[in-house]
N, C-alpha and C. Protein backbone atom coordinates (compact mmCIF):
# COMPACT_ATOMS: atom_id res chain seq x y z
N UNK A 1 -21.52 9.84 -7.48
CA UNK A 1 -20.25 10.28 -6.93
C UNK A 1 -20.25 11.80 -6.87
N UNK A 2 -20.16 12.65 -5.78
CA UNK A 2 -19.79 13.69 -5.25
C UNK A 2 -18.45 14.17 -5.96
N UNK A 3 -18.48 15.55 -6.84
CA UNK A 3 -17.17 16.34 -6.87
C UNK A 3 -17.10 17.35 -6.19
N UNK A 4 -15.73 18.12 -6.02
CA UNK A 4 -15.18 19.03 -5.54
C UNK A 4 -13.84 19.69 -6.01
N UNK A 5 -14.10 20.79 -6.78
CA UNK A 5 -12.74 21.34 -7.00
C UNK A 5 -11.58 21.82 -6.54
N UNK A 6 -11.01 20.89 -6.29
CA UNK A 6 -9.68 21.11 -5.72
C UNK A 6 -8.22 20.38 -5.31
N UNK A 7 -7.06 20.79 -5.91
CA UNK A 7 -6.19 19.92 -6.05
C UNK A 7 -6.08 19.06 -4.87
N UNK A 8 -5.95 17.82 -4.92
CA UNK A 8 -5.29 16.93 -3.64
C UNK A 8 -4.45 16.90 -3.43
N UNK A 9 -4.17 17.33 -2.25
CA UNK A 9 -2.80 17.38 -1.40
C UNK A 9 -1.94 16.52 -1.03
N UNK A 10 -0.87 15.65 -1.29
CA UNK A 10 0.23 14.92 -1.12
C UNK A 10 0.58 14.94 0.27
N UNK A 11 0.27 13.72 0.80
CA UNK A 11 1.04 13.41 2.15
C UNK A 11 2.29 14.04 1.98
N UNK A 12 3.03 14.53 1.53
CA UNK A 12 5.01 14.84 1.23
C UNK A 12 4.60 16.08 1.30
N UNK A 13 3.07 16.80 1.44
CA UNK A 13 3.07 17.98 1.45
C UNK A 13 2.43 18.62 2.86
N UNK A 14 2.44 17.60 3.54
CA UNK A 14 1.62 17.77 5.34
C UNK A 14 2.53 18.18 5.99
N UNK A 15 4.20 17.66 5.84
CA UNK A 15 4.90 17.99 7.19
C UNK A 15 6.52 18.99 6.72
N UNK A 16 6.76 19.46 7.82
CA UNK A 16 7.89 20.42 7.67
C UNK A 16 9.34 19.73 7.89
N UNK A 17 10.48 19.42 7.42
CA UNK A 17 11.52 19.08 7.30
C UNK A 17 11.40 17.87 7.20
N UNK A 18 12.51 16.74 7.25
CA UNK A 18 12.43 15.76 7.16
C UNK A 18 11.78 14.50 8.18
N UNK A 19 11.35 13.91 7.48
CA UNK A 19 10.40 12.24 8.25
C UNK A 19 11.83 11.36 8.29
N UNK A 20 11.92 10.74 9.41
CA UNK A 20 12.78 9.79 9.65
C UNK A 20 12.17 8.49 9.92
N UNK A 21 12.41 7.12 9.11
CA UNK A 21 11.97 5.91 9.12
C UNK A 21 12.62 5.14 10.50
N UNK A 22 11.35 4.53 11.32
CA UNK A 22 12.42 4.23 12.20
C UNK A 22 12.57 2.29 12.31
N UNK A 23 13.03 2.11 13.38
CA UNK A 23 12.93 0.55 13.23
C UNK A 23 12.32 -0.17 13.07
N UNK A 24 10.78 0.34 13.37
CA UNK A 24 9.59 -0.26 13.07
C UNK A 24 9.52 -0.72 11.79
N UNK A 25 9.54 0.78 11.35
CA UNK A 25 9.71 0.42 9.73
C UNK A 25 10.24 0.00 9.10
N UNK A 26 11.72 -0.43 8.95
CA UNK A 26 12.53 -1.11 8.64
C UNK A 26 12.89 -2.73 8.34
N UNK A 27 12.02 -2.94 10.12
CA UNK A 27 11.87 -4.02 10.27
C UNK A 27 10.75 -4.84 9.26
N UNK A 28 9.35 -4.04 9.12
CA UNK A 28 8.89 -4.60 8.92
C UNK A 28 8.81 -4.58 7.42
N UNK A 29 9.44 -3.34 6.70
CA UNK A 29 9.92 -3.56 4.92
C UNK A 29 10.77 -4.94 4.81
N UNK A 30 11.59 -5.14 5.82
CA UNK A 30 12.49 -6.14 5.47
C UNK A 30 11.63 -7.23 5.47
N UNK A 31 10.97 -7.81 6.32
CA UNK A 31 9.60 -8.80 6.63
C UNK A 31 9.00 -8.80 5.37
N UNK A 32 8.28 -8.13 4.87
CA UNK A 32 7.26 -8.17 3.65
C UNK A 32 8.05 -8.18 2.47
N UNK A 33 9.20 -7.64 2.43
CA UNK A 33 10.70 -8.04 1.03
C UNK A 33 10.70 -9.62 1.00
N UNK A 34 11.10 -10.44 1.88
CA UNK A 34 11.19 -11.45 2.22
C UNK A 34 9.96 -12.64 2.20
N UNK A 35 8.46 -12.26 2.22
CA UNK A 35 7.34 -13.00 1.80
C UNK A 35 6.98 -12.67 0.35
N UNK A 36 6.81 -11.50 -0.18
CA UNK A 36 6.76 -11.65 -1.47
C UNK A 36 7.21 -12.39 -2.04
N UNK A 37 5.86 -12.98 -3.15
CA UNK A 37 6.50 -14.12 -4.12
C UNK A 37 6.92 -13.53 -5.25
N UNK A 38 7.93 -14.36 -6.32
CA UNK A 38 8.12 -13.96 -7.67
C UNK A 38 6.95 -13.48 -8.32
N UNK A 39 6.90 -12.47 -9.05
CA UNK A 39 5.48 -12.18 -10.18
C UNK A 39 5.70 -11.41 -10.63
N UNK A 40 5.31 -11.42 -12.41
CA UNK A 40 5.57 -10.48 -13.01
C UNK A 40 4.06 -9.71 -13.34
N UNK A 41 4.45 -8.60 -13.33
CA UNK A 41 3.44 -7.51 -13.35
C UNK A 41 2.81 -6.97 -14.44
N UNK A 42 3.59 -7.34 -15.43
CA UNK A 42 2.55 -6.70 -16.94
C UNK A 42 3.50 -5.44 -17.14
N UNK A 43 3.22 -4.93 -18.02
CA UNK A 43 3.10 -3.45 -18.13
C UNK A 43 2.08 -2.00 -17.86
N UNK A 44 2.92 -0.81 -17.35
CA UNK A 44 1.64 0.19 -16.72
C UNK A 44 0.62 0.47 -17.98
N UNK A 45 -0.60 1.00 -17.34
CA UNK A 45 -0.69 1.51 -15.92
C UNK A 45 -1.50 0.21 -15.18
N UNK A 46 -1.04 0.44 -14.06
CA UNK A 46 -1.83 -0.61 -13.06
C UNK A 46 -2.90 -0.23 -12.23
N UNK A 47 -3.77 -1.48 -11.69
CA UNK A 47 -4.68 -1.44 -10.69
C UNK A 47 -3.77 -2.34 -9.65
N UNK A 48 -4.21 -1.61 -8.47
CA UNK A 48 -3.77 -2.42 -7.38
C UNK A 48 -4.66 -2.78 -6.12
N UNK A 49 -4.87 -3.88 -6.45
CA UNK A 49 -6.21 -4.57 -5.26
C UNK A 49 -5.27 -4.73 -3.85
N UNK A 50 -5.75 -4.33 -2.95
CA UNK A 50 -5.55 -5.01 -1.97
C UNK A 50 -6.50 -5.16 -0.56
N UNK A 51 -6.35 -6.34 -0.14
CA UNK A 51 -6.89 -6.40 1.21
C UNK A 51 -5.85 -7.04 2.16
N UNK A 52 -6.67 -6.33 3.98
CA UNK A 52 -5.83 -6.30 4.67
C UNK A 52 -7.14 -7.31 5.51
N UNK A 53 -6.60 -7.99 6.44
CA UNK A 53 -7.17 -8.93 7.59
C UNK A 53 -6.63 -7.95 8.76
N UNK A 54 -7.04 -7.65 9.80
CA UNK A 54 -6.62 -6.40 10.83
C UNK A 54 -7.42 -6.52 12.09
N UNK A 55 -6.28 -6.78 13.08
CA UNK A 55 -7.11 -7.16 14.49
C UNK A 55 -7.51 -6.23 15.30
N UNK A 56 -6.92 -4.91 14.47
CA UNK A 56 -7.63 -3.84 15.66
C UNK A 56 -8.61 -3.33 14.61
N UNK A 57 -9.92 -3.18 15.16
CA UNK A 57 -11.01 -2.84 14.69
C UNK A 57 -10.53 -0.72 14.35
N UNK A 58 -9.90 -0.47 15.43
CA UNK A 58 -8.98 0.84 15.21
C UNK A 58 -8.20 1.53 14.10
N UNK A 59 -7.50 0.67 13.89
CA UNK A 59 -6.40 0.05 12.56
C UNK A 59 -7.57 1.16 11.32
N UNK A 60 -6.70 2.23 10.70
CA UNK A 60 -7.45 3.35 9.38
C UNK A 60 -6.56 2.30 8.46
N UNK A 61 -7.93 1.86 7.16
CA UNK A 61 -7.62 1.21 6.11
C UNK A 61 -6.21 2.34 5.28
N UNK A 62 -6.41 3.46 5.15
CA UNK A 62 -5.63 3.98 4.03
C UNK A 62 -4.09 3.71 5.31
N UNK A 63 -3.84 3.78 6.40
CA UNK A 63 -2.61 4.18 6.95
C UNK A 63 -1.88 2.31 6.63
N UNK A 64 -2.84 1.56 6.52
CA UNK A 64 -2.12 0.30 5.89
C UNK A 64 -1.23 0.28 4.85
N UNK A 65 -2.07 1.20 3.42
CA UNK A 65 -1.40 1.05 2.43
C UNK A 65 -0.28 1.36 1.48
N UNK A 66 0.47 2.72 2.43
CA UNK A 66 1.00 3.43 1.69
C UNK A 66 2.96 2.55 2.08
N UNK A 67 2.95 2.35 2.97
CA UNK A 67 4.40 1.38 3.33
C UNK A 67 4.42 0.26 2.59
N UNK A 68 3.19 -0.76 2.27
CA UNK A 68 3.21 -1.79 1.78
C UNK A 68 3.64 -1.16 0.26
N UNK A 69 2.69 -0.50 -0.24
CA UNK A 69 2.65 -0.33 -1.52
C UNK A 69 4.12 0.24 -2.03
N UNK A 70 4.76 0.72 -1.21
CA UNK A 70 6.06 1.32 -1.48
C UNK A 70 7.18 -0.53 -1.74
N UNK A 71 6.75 -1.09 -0.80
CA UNK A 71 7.62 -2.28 -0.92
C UNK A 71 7.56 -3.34 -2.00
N UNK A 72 5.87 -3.32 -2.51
CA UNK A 72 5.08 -3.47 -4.19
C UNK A 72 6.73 -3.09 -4.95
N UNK A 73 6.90 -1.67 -4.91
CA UNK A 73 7.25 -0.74 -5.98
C UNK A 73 8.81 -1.62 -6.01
N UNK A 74 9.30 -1.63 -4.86
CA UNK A 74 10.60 -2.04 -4.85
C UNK A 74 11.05 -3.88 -4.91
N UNK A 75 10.32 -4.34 -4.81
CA UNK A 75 9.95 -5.90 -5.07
C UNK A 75 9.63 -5.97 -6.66
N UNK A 76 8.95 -5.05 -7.41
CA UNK A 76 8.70 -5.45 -8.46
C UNK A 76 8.86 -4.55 -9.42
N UNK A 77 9.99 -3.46 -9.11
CA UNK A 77 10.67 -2.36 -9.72
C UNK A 77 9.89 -1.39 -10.91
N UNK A 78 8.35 -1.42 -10.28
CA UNK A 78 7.62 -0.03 -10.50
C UNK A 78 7.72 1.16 -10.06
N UNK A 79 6.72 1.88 -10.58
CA UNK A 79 6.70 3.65 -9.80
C UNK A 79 5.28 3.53 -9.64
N UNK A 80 5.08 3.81 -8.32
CA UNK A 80 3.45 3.71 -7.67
C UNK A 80 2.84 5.03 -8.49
N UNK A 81 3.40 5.67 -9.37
CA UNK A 81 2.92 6.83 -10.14
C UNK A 81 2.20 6.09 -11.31
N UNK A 82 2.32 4.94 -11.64
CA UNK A 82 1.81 4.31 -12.57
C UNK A 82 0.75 3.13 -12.07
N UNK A 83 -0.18 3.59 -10.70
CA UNK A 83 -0.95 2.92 -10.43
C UNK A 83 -1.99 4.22 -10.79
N UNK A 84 -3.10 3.46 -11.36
CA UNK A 84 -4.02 4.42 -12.03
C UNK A 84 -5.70 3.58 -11.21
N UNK A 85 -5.48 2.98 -10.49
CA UNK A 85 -6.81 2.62 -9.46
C UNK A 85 -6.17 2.01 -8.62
N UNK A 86 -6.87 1.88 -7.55
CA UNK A 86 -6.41 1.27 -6.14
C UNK A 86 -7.80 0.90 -5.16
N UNK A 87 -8.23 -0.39 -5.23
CA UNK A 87 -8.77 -1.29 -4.39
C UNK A 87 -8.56 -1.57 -3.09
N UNK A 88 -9.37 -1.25 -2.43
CA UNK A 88 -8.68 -1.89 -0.82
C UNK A 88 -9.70 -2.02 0.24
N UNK A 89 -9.55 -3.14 0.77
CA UNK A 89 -11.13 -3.65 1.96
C UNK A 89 -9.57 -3.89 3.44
N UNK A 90 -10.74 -3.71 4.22
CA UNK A 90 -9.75 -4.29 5.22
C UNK A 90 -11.47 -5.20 5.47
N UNK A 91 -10.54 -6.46 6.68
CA UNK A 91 -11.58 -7.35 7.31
C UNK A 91 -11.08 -7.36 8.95
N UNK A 92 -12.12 -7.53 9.79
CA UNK A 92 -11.73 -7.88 10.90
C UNK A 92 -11.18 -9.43 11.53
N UNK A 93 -10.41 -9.63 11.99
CA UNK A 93 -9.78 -10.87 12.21
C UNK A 93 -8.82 -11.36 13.92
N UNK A 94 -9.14 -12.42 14.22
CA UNK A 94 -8.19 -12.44 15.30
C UNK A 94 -7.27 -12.07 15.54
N UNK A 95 -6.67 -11.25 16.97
CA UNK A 95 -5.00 -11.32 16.96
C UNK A 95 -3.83 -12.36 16.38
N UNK A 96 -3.09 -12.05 16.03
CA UNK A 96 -2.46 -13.35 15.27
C UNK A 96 -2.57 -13.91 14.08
N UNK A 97 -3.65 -13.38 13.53
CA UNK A 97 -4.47 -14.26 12.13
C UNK A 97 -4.27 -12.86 11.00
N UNK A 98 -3.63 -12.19 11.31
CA UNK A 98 -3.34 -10.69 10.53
C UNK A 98 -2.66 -11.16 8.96
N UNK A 99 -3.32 -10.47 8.16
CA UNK A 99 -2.62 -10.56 7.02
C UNK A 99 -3.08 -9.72 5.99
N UNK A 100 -2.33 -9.70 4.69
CA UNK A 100 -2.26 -8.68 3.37
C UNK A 100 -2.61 -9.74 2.05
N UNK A 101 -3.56 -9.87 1.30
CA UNK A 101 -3.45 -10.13 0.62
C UNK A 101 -3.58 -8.81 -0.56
N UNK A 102 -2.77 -9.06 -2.41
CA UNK A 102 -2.78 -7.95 -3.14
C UNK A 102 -2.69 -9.20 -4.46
N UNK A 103 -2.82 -7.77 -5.21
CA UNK A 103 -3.00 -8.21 -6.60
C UNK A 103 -2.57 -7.00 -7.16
N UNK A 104 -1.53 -7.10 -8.60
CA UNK A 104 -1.15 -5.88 -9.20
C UNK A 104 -1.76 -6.65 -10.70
N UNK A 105 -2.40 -5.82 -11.49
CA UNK A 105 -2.93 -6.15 -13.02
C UNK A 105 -2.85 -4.86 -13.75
N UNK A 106 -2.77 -5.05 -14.75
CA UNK A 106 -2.58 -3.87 -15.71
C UNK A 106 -3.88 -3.77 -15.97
N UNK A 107 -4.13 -2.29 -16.04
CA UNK A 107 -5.19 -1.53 -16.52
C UNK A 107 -5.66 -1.35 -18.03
N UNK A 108 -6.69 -1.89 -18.75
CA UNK A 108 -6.85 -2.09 -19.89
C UNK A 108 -6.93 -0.68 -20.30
């Protein structure tokens, strides 16, 4: 593994005034509120696995994860500050056949 010194920069730290969520988004927090199943999560800190099934070969794995993972937080009343690894594959898959599977486990 390759280092480099230097702090990482926070998406909240790329853009100038406020980001506005629009219907897209809305829509589709409400969608993924609504499939989540009951589960309890353990206590922090967590790992969070996830994979995505994704029909556009286009589709950037990290721009998947950061909306979902926010809806994680609010479905199962964490702070994504207490994820201490993060797993994630995407696969290629038919139009239509799209999906998220995840897993939240506590970090030994």
């Amino acid at each position: 593994m390759e280092k480099i010194n230097i702090k990482a920069l926070s998406v909240n730290s790329c853009y100038q005034g406020k980001r506005f969520k629009n219907q897209t988004h809305k829509d589709y927090v409400r969608e993924v509120l609504s499939q989540l199943p009951i589960k309890y999560i353990g206590k922090p800190p967590y790992i969070l696995i996830l994979e995505f099934g994704l029909s556009s070969k286009l589709q950037d794995l990290d721009n998947c994860i950061k909306v979902f993972q926010d809806c994680l937080t609010v479905k199962y009343d964490f702070n994504d500050r207490d994820i201490y690894e993060l797993q994630a594959k995407k696969f290629n898959v038919e139009k239509n056949k799209e999906y998220i599977k995840f897993d939240i486990v506590e970090k030994k």
